[in-house]
C-alpha atoms as a PDB file:
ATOM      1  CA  UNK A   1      17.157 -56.494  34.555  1.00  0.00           C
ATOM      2  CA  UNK A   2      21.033 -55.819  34.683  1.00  0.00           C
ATOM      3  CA  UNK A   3      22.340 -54.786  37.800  1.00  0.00           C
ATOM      4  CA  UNK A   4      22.977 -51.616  35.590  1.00  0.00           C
ATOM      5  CA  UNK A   5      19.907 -50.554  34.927  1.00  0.00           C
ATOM      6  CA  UNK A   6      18.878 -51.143  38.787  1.00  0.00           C
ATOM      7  CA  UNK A   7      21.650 -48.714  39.679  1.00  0.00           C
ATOM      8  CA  UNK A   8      21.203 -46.473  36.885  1.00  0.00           C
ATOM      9  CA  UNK A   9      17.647 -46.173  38.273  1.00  0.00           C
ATOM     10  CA  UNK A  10      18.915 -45.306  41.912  1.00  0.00           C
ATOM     11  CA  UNK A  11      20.729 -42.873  40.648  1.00  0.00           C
ATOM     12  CA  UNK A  12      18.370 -40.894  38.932  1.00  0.00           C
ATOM     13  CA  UNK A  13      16.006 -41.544  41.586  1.00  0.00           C
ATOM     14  CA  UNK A  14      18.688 -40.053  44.055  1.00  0.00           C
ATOM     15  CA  UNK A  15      19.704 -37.188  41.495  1.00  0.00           C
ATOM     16  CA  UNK A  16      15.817 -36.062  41.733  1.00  0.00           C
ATOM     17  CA  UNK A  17      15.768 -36.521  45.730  1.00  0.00           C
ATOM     18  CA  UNK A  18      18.928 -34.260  46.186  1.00  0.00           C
ATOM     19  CA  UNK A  19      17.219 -31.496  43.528  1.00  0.00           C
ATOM     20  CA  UNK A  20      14.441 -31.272  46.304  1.00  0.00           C
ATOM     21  CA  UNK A  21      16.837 -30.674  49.019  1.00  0.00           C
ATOM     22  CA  UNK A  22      18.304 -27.957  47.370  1.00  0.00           C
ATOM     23  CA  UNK A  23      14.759 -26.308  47.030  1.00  0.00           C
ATOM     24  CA  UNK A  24      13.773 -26.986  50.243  1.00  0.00           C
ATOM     25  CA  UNK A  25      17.363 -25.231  51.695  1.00  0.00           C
ATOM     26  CA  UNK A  26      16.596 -22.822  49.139  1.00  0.00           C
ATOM     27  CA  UNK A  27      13.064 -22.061  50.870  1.00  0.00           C
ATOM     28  CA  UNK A  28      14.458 -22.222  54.962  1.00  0.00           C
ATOM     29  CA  UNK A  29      17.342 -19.388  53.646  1.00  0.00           C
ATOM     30  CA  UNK A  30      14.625 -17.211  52.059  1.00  0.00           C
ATOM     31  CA  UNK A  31      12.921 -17.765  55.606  1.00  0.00           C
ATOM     32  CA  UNK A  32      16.123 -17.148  57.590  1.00  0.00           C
ATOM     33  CA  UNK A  33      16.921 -14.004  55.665  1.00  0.00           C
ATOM     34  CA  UNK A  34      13.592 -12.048  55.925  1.00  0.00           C
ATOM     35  CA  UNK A  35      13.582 -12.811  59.376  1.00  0.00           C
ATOM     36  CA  UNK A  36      17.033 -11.394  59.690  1.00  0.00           C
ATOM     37  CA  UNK A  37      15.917  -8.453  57.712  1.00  0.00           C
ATOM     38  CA  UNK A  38      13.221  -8.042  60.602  1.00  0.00           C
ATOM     39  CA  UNK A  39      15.533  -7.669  63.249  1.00  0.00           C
ATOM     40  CA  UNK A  40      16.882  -4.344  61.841  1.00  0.00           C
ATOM     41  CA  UNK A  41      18.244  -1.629  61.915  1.00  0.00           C
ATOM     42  CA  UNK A  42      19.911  -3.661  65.185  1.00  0.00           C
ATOM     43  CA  UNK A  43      20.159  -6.862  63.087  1.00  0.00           C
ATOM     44  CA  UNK A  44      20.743  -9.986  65.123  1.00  0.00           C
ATOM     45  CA  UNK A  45      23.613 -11.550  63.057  1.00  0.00           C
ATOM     46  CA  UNK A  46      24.969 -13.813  65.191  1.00  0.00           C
ATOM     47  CA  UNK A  47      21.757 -15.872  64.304  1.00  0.00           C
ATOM     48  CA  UNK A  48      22.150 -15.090  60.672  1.00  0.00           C
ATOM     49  CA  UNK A  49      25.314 -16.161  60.477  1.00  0.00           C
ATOM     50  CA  UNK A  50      24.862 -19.577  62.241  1.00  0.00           C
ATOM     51  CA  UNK A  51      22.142 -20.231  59.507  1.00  0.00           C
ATOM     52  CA  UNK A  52      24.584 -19.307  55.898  1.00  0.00           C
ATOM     53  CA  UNK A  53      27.104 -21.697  58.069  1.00  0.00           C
ATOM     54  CA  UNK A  54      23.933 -24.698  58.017  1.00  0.00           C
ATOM     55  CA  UNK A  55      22.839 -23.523  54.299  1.00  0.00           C
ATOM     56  CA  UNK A  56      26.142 -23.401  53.044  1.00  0.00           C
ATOM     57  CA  UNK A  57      26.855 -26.976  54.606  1.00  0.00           C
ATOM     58  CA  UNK A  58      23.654 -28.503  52.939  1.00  0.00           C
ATOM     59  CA  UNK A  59      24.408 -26.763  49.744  1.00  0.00           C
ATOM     60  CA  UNK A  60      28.079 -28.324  49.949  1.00  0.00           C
ATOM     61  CA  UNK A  61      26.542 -32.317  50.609  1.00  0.00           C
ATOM     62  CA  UNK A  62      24.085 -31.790  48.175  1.00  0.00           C
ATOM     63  CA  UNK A  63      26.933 -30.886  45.800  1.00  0.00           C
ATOM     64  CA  UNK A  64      29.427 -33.454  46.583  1.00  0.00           C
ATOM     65  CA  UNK A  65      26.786 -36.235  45.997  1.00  0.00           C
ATOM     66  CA  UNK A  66      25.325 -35.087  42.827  1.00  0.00           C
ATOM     67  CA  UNK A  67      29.006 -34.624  41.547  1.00  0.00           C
ATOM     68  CA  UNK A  68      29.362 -38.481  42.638  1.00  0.00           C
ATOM     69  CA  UNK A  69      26.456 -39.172  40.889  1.00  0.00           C
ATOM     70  CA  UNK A  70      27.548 -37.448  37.909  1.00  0.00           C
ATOM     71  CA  UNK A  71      30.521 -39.444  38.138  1.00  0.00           C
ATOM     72  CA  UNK A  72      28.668 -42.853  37.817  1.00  0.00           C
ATOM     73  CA  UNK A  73      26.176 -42.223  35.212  1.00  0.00           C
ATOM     74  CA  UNK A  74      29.389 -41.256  33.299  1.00  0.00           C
ATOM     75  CA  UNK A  75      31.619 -44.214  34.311  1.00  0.00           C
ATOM     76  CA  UNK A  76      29.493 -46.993  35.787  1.00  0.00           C
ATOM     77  CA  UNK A  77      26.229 -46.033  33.423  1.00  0.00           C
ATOM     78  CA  UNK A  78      28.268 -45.055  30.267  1.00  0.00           C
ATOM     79  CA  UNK A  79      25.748 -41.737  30.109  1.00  0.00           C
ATOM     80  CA  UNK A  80      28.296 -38.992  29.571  1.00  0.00           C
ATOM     81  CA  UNK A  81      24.993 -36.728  28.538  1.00  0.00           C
ATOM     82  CA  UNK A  82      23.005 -37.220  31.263  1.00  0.00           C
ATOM     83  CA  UNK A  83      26.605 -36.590  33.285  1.00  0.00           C
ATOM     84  CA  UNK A  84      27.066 -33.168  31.387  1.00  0.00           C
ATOM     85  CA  UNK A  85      23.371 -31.905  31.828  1.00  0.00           C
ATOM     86  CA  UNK A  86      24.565 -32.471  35.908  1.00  0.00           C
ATOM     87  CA  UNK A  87      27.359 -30.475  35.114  1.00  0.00           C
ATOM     88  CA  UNK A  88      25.921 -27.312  33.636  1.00  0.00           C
ATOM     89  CA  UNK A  89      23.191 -27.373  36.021  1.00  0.00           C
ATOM     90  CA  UNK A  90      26.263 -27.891  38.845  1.00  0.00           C
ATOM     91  CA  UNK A  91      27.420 -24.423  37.272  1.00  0.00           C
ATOM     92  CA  UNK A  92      23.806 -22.739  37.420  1.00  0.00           C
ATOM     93  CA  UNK A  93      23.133 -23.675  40.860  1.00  0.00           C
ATOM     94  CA  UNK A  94      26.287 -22.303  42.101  1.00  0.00           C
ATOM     95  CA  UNK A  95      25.317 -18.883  40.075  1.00  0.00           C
ATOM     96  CA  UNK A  96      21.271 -19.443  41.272  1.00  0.00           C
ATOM     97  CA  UNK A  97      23.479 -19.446  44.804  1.00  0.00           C
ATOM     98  CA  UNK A  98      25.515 -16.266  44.420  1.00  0.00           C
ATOM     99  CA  UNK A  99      22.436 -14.564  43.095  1.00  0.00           C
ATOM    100  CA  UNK A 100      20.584 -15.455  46.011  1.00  0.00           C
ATOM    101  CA  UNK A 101      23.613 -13.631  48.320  1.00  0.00           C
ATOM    102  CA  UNK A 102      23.460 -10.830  46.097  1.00  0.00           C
ATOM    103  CA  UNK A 103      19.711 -10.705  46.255  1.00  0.00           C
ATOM    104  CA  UNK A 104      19.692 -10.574  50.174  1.00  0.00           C
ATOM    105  CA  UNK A 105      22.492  -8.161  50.013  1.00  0.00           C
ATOM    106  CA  UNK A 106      20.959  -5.835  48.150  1.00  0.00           C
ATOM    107  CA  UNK A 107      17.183  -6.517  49.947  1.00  0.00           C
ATOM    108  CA  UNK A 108      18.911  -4.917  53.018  1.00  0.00           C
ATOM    109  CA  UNK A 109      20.832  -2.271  51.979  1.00  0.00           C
ATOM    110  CA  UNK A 110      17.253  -0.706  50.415  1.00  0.00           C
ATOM    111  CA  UNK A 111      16.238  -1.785  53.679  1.00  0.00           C
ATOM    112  CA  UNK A 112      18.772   0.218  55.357  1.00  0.00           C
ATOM    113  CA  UNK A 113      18.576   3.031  53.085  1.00  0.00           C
ATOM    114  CA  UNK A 114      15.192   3.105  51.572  1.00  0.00           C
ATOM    115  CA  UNK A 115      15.665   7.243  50.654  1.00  0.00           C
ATOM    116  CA  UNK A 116      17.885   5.606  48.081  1.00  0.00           C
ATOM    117  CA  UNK A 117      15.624   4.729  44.403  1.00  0.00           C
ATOM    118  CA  UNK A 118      18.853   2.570  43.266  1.00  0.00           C
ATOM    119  CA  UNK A 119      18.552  -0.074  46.202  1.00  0.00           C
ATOM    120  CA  UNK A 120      14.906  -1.129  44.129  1.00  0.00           C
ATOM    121  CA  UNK A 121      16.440  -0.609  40.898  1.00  0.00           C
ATOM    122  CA  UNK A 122      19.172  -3.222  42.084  1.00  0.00           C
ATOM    123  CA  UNK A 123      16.996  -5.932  43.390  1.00  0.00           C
ATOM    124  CA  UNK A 124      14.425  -5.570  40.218  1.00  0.00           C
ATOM    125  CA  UNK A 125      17.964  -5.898  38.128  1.00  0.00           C
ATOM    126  CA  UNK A 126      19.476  -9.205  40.122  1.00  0.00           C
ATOM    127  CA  UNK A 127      15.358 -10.953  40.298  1.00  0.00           C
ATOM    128  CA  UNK A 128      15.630 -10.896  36.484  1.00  0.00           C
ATOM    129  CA  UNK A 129      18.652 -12.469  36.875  1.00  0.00           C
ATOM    130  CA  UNK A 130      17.321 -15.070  39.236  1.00  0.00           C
ATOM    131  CA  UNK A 131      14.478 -15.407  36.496  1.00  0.00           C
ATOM    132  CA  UNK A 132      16.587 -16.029  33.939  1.00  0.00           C
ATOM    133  CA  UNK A 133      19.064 -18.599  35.527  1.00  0.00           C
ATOM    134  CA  UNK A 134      15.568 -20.488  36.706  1.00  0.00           C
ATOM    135  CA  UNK A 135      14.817 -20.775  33.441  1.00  0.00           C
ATOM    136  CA  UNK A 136      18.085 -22.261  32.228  1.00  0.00           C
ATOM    137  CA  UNK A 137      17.504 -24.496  35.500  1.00  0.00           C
ATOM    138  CA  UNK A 138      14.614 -25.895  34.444  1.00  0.00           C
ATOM    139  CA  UNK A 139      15.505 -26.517  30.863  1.00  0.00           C
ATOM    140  CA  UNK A 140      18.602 -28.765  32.135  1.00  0.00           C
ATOM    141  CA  UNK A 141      16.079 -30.582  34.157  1.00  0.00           C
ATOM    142  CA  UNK A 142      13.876 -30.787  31.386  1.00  0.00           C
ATOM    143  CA  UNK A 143      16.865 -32.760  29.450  1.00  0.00           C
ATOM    144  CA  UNK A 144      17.715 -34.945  31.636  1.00  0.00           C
ATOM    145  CA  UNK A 145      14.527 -36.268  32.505  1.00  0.00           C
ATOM    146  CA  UNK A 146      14.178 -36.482  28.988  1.00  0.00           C
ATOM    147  CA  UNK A 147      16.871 -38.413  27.671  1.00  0.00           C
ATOM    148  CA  UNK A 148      16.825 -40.435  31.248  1.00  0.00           C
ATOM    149  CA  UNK A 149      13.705 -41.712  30.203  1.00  0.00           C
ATOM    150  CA  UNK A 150      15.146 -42.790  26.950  1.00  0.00           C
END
């Protein structure tokens, strides 16, 4: 076996590890933002705020190592596509991340207002969106452990 391969082999390995990071910092900022959303109307933000600072710092290693590893399938690997399936699922998780603020956003404001019909309209609007860019998700993911198993 070429040291290639071994490495090539890490990296995926890796690639997969980091994807279940990002889930699992997904789940503890779903968790952090309901029970934010349960401290209203006198929201505590101050504890809110400390956990987007942690989230946002996970999101950002995650990031800057699969972008590494994107870099080495491409150069050390020679696998520019597995390299550009990282990349447009690079630019879906950092739309599946805006979503997520707008989601929240909007979660509170019907909170905050829940006379207003348009608050659920909103959050049934940016949930298909979520849907949507979960699907694209997992069809990237689908590629590349397709043609990584090549």
């Amino acid at each position: 076996m070429s040291p290639n391969v071994s490495e090539f082999k890490t990296l995926v390995q890796r690639f997969y590890v980091l994807q279940t990071e990002r889930i699992e910092a997904y789940k503890l900022f779903e968790e952090g933002h309901e029970a934010y959303l349960r401290t209203g109307p006198h929201y505590d933000f101050e504890h809110y705020r400390q956990l987007v600072h942690e989230i946002t710092q996970a999101f950002s290693g995650i990031s800057k190592e699969v972008l590494e590893i994107k870099e080495r399938l491409h150069q050390d690997c020679d696998r520019p596509d597995l390299s550009e399936h990282i990349e447009k699922l690079q630019s879906k998780e950092k739309q599946k991340l805006e979503l997520t603020a707008k989601l929240q956003l909007a979660k509170q404001n019907a909170q905050d207002h829940p006379e207003d019909e348009g608050c659920q309209e909103k959050i049934l609007e940016i949930r298909q969106d979520v849907i949507k860019n979960q699907e694209v998700l997992s069809e990237i993911l689908q590629d590349f452990k397709y043609d990584s198993e090549d």
